[in-house]
C-alpha atoms as a PDB file:
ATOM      1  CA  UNK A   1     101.573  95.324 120.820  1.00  0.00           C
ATOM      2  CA  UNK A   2     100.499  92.800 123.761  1.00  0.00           C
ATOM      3  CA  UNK A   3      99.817  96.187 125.817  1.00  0.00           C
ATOM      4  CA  UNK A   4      97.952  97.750 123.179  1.00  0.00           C
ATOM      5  CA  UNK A   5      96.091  94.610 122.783  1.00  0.00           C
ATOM      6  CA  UNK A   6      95.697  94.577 126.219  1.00  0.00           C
ATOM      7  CA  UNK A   7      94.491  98.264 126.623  1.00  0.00           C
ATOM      8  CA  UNK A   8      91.722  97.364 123.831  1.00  0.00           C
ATOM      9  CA  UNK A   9      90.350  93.925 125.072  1.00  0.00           C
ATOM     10  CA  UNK A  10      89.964  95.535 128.658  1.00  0.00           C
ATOM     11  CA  UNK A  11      88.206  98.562 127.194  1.00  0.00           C
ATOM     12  CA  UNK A  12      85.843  97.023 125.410  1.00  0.00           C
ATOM     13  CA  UNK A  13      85.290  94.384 127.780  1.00  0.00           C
ATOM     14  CA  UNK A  14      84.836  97.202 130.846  1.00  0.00           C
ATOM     15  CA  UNK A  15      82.616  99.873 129.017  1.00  0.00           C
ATOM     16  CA  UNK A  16      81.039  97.649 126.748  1.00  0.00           C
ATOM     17  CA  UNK A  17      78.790 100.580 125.308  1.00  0.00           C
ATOM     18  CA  UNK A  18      79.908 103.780 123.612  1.00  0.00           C
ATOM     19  CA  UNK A  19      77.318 106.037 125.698  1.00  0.00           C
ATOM     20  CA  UNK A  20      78.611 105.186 128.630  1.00  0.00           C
ATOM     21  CA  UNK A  21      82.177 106.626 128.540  1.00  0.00           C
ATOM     22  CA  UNK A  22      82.806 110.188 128.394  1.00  0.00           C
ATOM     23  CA  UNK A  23      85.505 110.106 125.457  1.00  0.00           C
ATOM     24  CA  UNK A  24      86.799 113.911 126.546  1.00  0.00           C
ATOM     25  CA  UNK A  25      87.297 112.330 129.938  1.00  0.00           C
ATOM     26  CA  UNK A  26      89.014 109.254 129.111  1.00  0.00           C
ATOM     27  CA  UNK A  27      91.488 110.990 126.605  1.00  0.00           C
ATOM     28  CA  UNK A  28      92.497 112.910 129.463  1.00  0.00           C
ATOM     29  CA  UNK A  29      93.178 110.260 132.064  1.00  0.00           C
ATOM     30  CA  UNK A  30      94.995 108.478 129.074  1.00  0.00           C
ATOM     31  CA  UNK A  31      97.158 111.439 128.295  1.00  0.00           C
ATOM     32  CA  UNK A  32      97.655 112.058 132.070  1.00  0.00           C
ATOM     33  CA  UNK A  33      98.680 108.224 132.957  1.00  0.00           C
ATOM     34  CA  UNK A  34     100.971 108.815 129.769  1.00  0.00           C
ATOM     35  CA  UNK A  35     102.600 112.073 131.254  1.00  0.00           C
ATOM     36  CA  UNK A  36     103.018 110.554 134.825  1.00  0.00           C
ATOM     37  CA  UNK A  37     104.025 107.221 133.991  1.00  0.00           C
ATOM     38  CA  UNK A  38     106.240 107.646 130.368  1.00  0.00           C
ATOM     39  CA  UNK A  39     107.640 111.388 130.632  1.00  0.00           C
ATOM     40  CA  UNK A  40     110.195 110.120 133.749  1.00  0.00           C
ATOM     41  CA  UNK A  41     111.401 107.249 131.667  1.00  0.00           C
ATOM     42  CA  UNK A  42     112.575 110.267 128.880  1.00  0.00           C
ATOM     43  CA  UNK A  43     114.068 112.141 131.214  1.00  0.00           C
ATOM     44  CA  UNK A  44     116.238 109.238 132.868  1.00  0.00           C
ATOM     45  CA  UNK A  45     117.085 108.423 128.797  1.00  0.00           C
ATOM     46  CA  UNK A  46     117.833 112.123 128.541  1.00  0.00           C
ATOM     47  CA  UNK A  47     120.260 112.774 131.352  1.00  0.00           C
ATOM     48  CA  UNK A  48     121.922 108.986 130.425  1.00  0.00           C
ATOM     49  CA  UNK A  49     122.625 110.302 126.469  1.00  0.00           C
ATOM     50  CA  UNK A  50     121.087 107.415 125.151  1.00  0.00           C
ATOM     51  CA  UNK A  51     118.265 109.814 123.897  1.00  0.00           C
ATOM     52  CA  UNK A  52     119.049 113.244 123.918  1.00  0.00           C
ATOM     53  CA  UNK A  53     116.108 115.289 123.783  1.00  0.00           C
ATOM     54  CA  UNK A  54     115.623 118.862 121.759  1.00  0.00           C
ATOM     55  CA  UNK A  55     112.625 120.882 120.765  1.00  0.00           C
ATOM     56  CA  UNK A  56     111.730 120.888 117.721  1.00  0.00           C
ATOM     57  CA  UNK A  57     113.706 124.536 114.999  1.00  0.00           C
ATOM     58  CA  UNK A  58     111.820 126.084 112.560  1.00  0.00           C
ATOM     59  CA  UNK A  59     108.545 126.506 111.448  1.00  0.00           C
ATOM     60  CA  UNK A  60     109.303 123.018 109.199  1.00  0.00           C
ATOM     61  CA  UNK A  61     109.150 120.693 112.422  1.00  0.00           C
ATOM     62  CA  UNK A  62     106.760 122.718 114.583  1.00  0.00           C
ATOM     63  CA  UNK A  63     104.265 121.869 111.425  1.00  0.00           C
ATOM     64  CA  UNK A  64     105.267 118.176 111.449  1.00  0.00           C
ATOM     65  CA  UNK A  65     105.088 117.993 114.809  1.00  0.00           C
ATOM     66  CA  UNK A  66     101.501 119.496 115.179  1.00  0.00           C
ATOM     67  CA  UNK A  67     100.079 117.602 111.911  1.00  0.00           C
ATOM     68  CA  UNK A  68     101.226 114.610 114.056  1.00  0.00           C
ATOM     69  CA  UNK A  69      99.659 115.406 117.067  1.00  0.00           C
ATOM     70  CA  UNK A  70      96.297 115.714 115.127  1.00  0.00           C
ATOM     71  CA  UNK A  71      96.621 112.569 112.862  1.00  0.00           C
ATOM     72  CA  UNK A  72      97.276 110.490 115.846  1.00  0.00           C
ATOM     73  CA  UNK A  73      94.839 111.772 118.223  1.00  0.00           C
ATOM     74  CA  UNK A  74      91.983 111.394 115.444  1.00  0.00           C
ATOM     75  CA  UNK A  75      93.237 108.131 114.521  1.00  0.00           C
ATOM     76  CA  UNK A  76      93.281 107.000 118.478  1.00  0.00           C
ATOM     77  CA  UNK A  77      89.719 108.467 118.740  1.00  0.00           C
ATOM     78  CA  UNK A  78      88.344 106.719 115.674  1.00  0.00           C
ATOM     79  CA  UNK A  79      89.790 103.123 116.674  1.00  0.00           C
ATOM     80  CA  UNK A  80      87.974 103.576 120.050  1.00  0.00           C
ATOM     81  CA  UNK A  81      84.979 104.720 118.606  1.00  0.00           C
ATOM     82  CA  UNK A  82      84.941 101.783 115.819  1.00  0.00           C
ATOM     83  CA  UNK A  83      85.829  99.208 118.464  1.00  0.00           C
ATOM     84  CA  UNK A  84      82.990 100.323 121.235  1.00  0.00           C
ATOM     85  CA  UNK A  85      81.001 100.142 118.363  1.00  0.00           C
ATOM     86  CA  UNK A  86      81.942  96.825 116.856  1.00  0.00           C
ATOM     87  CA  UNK A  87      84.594  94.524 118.542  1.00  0.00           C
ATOM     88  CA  UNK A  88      88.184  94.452 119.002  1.00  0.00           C
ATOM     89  CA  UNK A  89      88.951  91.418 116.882  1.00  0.00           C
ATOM     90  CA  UNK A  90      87.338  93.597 113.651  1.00  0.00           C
ATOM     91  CA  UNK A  91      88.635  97.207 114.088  1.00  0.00           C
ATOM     92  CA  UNK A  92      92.437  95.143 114.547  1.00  0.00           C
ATOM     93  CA  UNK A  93      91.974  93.513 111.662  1.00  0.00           C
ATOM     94  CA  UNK A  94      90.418  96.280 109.717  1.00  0.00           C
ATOM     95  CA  UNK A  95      94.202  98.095 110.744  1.00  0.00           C
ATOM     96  CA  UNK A  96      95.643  95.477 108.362  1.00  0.00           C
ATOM     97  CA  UNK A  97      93.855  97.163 105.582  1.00  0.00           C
ATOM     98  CA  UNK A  98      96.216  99.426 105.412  1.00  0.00           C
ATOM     99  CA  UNK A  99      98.772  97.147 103.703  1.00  0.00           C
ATOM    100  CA  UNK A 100      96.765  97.060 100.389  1.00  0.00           C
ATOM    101  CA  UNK A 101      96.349 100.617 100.726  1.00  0.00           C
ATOM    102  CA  UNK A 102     100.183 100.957 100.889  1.00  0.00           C
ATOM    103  CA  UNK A 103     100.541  98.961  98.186  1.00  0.00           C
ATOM    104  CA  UNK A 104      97.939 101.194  96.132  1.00  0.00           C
ATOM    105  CA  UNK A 105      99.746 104.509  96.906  1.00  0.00           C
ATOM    106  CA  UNK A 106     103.076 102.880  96.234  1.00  0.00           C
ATOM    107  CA  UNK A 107     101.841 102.231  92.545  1.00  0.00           C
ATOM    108  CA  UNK A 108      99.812 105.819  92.321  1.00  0.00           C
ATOM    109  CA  UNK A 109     102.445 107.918  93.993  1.00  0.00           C
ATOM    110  CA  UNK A 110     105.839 105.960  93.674  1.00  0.00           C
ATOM    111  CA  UNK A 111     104.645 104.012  89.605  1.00  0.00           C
ATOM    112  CA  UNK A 112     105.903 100.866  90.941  1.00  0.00           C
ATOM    113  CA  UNK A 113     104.247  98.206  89.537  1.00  0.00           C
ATOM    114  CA  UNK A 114     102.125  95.675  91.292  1.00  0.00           C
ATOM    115  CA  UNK A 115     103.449  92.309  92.036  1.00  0.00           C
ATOM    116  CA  UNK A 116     101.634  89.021  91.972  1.00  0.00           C
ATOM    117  CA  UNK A 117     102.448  88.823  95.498  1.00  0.00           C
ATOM    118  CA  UNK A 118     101.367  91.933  96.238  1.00  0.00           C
ATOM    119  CA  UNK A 119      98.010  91.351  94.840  1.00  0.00           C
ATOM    120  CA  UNK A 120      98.007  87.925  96.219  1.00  0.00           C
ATOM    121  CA  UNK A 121      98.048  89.653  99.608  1.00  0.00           C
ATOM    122  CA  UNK A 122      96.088  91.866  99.260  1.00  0.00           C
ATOM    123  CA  UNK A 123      93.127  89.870  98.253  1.00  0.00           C
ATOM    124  CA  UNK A 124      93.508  87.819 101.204  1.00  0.00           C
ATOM    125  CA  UNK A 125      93.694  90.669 103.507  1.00  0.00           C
ATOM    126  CA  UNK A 126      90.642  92.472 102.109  1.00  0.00           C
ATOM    127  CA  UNK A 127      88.805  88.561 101.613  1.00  0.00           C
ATOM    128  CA  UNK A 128      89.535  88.162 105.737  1.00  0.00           C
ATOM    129  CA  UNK A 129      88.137  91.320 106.537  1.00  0.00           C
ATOM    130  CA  UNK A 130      84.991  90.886 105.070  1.00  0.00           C
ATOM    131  CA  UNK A 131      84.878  87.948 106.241  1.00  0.00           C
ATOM    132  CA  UNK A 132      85.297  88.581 109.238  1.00  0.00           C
ATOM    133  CA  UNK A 133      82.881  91.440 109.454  1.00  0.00           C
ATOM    134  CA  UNK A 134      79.851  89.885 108.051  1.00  0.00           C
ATOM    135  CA  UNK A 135      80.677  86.900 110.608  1.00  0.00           C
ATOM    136  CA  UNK A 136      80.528  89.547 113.223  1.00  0.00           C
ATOM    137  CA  UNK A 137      77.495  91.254 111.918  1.00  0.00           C
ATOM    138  CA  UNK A 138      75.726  88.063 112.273  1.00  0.00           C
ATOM    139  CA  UNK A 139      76.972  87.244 116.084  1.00  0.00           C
ATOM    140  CA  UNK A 140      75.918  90.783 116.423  1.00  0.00           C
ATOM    141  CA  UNK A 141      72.551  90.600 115.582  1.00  0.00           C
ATOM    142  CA  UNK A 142      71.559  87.291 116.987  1.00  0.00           C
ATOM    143  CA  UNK A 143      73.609  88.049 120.417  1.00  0.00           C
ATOM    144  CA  UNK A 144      70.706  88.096 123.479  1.00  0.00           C
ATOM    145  CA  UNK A 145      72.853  91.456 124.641  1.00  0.00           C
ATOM    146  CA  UNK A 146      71.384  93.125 121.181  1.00  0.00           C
ATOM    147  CA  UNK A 147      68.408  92.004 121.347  1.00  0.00           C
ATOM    148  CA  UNK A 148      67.687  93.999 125.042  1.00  0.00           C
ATOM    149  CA  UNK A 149      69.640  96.512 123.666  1.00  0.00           C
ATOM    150  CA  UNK A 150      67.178  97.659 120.822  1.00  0.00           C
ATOM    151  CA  UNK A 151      63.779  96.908 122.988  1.00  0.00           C
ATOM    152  CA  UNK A 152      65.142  98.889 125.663  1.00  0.00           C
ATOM    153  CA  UNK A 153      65.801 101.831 123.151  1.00  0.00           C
END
């Protein structure tokens, strides 16, 4: 989490503007940092036993494993896209929306019933969002960097 963090608050601090990054590009010095730096690590887990590595068997896990590769290559794509495009403090915060969403899908899909805590929670995560948005919107719009941003354009 403190790398991820990390990764983010450097990002948005470096590039600063979507239309200055190729995003093509920078996926693929991401994935290749990730294959040089992470795949020796496996192998050294590998040849120890503590993680034994397989491919995946049947048509089953190839599926999973490709609907996986898409959902989190989209979902990587989107959060740099929403976070060039707002700030990182808003598009980490906006991740937290998923817990009322869990707790939505647990009462569609699973009929549980809601909790008082549960809604309790919720509330406040959706309320600090918002919150937190519109404050954002409004340092947005009355920031000097905006301003020479839309009389340049």
């Amino acid at each position: 989490a403190v790398f991820y963090a990390l990764y983010v608050s450097l990002l948005k601090v470096r590039i600063k503007v979507e239309s200055r990054i190729n995003m093509q590009l920078f996926f693929g010095f991401v994935g290749l940092f990730n294959i040089l730096a992470f795949w020796p690590m496996g192998l050294v887990l590998h040849l120890t036993g503590m993680e034994p590595f397989g491919w995946p068997v049947g048509w089953k896990e190839w599926t999973g494993v490709i609907i996986n590769m898409a959902v989190t290559f989209s979902s990587d794509f989107l959060y740099v896209i929403a976070m060039l495009k707002t700030t990182p403090l808003v598009v980490t915060i906006g991740l937290t929306l998923t817990i009322p969403l869990a707790i939505l899908g647990d009462v569609v899909l699973q009929s549980r019933i809601i909790t008082l805590e549960g809604i309790f929670g919720a509330t406040m995560v959706i309320t600090a969002f918002a919150f937190i948005g519109w404050e954002d919107s409004i340092t947005t719009a009355t920031s000097p960097d905006r301003v020479n941003e839309d009389t340049a354009a």
